[in-house]
C-alpha atoms as a PDB file:
ATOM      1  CA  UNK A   1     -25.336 195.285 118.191  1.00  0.00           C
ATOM      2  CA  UNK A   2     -26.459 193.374 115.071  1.00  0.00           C
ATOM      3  CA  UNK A   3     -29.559 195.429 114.615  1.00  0.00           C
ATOM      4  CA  UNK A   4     -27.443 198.860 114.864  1.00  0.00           C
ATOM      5  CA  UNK A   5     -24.663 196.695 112.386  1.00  0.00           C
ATOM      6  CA  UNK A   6     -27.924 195.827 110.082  1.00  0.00           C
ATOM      7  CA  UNK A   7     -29.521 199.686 109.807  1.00  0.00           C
ATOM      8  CA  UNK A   8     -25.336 200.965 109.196  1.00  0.00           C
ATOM      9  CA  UNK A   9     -24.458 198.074 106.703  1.00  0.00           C
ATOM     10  CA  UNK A  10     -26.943 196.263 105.365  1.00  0.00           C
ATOM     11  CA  UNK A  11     -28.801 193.080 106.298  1.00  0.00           C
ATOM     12  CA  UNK A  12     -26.860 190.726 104.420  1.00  0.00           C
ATOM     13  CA  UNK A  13     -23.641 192.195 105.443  1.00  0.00           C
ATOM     14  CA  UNK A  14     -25.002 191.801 109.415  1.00  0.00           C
ATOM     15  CA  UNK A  15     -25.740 188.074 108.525  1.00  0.00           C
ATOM     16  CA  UNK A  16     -22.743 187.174 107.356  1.00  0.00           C
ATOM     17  CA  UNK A  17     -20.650 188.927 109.924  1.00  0.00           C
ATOM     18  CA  UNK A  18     -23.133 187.104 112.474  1.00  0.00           C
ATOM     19  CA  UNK A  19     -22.288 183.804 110.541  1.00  0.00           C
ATOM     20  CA  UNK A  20     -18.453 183.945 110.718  1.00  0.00           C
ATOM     21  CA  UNK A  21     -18.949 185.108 114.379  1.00  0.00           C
ATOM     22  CA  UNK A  22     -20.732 181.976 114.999  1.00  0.00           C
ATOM     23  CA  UNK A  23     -18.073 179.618 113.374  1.00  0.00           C
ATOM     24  CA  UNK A  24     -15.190 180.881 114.938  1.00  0.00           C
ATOM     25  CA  UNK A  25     -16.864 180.992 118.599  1.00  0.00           C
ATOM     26  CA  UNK A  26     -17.145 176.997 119.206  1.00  0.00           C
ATOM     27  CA  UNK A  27     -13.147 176.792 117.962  1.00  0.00           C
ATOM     28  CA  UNK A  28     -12.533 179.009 120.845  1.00  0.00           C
ATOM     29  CA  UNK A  29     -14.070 177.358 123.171  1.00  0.00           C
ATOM     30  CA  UNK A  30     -12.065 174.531 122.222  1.00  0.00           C
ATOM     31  CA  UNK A  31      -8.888 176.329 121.978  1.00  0.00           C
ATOM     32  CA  UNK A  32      -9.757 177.120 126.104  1.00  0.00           C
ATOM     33  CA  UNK A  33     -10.854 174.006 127.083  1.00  0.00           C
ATOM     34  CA  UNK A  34      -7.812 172.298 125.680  1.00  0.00           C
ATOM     35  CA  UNK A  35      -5.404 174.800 126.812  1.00  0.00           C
ATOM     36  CA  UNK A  36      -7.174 174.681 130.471  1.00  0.00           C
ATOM     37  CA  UNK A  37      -6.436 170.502 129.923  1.00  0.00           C
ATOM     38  CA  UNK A  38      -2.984 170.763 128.720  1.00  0.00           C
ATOM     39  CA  UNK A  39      -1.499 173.934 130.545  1.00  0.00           C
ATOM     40  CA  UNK A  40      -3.449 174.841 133.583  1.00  0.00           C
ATOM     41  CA  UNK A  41      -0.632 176.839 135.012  1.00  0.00           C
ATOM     42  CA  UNK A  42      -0.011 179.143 132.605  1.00  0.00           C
ATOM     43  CA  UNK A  43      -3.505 180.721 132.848  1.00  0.00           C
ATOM     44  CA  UNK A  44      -4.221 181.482 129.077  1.00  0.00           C
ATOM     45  CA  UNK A  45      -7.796 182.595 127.893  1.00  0.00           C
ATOM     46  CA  UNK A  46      -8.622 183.421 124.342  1.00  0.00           C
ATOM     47  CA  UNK A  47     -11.333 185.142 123.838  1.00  0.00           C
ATOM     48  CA  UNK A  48     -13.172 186.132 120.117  1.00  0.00           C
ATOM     49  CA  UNK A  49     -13.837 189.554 119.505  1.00  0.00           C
ATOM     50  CA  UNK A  50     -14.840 192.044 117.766  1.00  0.00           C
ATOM     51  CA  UNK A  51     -12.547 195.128 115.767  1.00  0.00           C
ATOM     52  CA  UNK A  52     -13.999 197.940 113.819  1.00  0.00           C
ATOM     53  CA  UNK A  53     -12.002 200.781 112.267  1.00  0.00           C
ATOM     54  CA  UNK A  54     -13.518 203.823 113.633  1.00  0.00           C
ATOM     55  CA  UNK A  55     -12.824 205.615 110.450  1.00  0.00           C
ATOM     56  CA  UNK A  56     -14.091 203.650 107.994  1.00  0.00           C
ATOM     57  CA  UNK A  57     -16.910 201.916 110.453  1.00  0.00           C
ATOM     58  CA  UNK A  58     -19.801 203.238 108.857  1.00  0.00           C
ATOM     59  CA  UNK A  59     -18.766 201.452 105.306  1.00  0.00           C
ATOM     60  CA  UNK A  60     -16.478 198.387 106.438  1.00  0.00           C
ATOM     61  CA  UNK A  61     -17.762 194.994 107.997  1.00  0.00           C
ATOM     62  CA  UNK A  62     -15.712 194.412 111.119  1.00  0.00           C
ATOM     63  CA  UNK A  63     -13.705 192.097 112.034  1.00  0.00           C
ATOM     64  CA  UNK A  64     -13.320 188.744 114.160  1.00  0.00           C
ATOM     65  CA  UNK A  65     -10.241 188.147 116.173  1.00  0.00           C
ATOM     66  CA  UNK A  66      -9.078 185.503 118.705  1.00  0.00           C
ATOM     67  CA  UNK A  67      -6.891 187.370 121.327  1.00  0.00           C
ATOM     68  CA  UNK A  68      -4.744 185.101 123.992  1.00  0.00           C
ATOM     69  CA  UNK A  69      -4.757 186.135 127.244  1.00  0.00           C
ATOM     70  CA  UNK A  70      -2.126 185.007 129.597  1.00  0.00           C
ATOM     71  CA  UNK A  71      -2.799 185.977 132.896  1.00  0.00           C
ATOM     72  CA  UNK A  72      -0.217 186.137 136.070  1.00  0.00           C
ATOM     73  CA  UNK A  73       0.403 182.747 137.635  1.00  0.00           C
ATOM     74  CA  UNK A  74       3.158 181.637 140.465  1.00  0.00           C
ATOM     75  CA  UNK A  75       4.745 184.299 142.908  1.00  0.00           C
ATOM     76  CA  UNK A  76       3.779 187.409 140.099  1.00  0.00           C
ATOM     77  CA  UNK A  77       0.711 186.164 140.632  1.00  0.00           C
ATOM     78  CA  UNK A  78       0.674 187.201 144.214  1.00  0.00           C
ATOM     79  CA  UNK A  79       2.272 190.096 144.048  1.00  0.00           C
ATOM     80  CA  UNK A  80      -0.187 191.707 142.397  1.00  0.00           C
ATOM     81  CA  UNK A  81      -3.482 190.953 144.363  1.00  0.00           C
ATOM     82  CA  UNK A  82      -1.321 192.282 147.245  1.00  0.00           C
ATOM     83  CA  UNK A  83      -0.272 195.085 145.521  1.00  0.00           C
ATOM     84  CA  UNK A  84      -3.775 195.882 144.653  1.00  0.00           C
ATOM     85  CA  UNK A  85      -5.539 195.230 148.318  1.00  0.00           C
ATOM     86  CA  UNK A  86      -2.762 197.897 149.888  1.00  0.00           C
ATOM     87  CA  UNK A  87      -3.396 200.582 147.066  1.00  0.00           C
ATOM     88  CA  UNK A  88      -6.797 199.897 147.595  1.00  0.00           C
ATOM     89  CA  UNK A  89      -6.726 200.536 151.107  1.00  0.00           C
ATOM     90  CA  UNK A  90      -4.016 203.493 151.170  1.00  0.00           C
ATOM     91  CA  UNK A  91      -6.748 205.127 148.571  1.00  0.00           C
ATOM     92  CA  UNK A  92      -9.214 204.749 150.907  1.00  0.00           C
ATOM     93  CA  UNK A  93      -7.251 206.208 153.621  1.00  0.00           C
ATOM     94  CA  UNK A  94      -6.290 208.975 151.342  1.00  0.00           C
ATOM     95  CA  UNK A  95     -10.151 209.769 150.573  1.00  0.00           C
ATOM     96  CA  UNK A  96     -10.878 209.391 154.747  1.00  0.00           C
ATOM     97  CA  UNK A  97      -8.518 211.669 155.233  1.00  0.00           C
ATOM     98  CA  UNK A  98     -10.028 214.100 152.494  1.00  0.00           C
ATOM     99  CA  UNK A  99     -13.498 213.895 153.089  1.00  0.00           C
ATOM    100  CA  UNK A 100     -12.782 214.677 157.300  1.00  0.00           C
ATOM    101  CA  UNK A 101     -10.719 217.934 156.342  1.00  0.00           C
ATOM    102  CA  UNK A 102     -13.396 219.131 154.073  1.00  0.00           C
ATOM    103  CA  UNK A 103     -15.878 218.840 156.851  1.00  0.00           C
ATOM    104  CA  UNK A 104     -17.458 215.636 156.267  1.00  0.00           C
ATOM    105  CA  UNK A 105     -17.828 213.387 159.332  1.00  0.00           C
ATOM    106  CA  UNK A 106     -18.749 210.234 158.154  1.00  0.00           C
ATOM    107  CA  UNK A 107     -16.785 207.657 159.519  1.00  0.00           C
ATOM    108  CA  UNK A 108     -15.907 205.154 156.021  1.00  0.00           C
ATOM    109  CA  UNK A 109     -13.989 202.608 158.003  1.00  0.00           C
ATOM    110  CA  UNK A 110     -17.361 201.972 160.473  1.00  0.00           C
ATOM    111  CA  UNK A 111     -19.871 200.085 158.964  1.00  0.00           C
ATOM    112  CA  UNK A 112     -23.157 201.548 159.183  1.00  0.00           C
ATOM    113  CA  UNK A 113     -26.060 200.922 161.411  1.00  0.00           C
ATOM    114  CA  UNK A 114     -28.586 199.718 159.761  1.00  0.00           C
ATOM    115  CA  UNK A 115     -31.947 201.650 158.423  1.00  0.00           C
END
């Protein structure tokens, strides 16, 4: 990425991008491990990263941003790893079902003999 921001904007520009990249990066590490310390439940994560403007990203330096992240905790939490194990497997019943109509007879729910 910083050779391909280098050949579009200039060396120097790439450097000091790369610089301010590099400062902000330890503060949000800090910012997680303190939030990790202080609030464990609430499941927070920032994260640094990186915004270009897609119009003006051949010209423009982009941009470093800290985004927080506050993931599901408690009984929401839940909910939605079991919502997403029974779409998963009504998905995979769905494509089962599919692949036997169209003449395909391999069994996805049987694991496989090996080779």
């Amino acid at each position: 990425y910083v050779k391909e921001l280098g050949s579009r904007l200039g060396e120097t520009r790439a450097t000091c991008f790369m610089q301010k990249f590099r400062h902000l990066l330890p503060s949000v590490e800090e910012a997680n491990a303190l939030s990790g310390e202080l609030r464990p439940r609430d499941r927070f994560e920032f994260t640094l990263e990186v915004v270009e403007d897609l119009i003006t990203h051949d010209t423009e330096e982009p941009e470093c941003i800290v985004r927080l992240k506050k993931y599901y905790s408690g009984a929401r939490r839940w909910r939605s790893v079991v919502n997403r194990k029974v779409l998963f497997h009504e998905g995979l019943q769905r494509l089962t079902t599919r692949l036997t109509r169209r003449g395909d007879s391999a069994d996805l729910s049987q694991e496989r003999e090996p080779a």
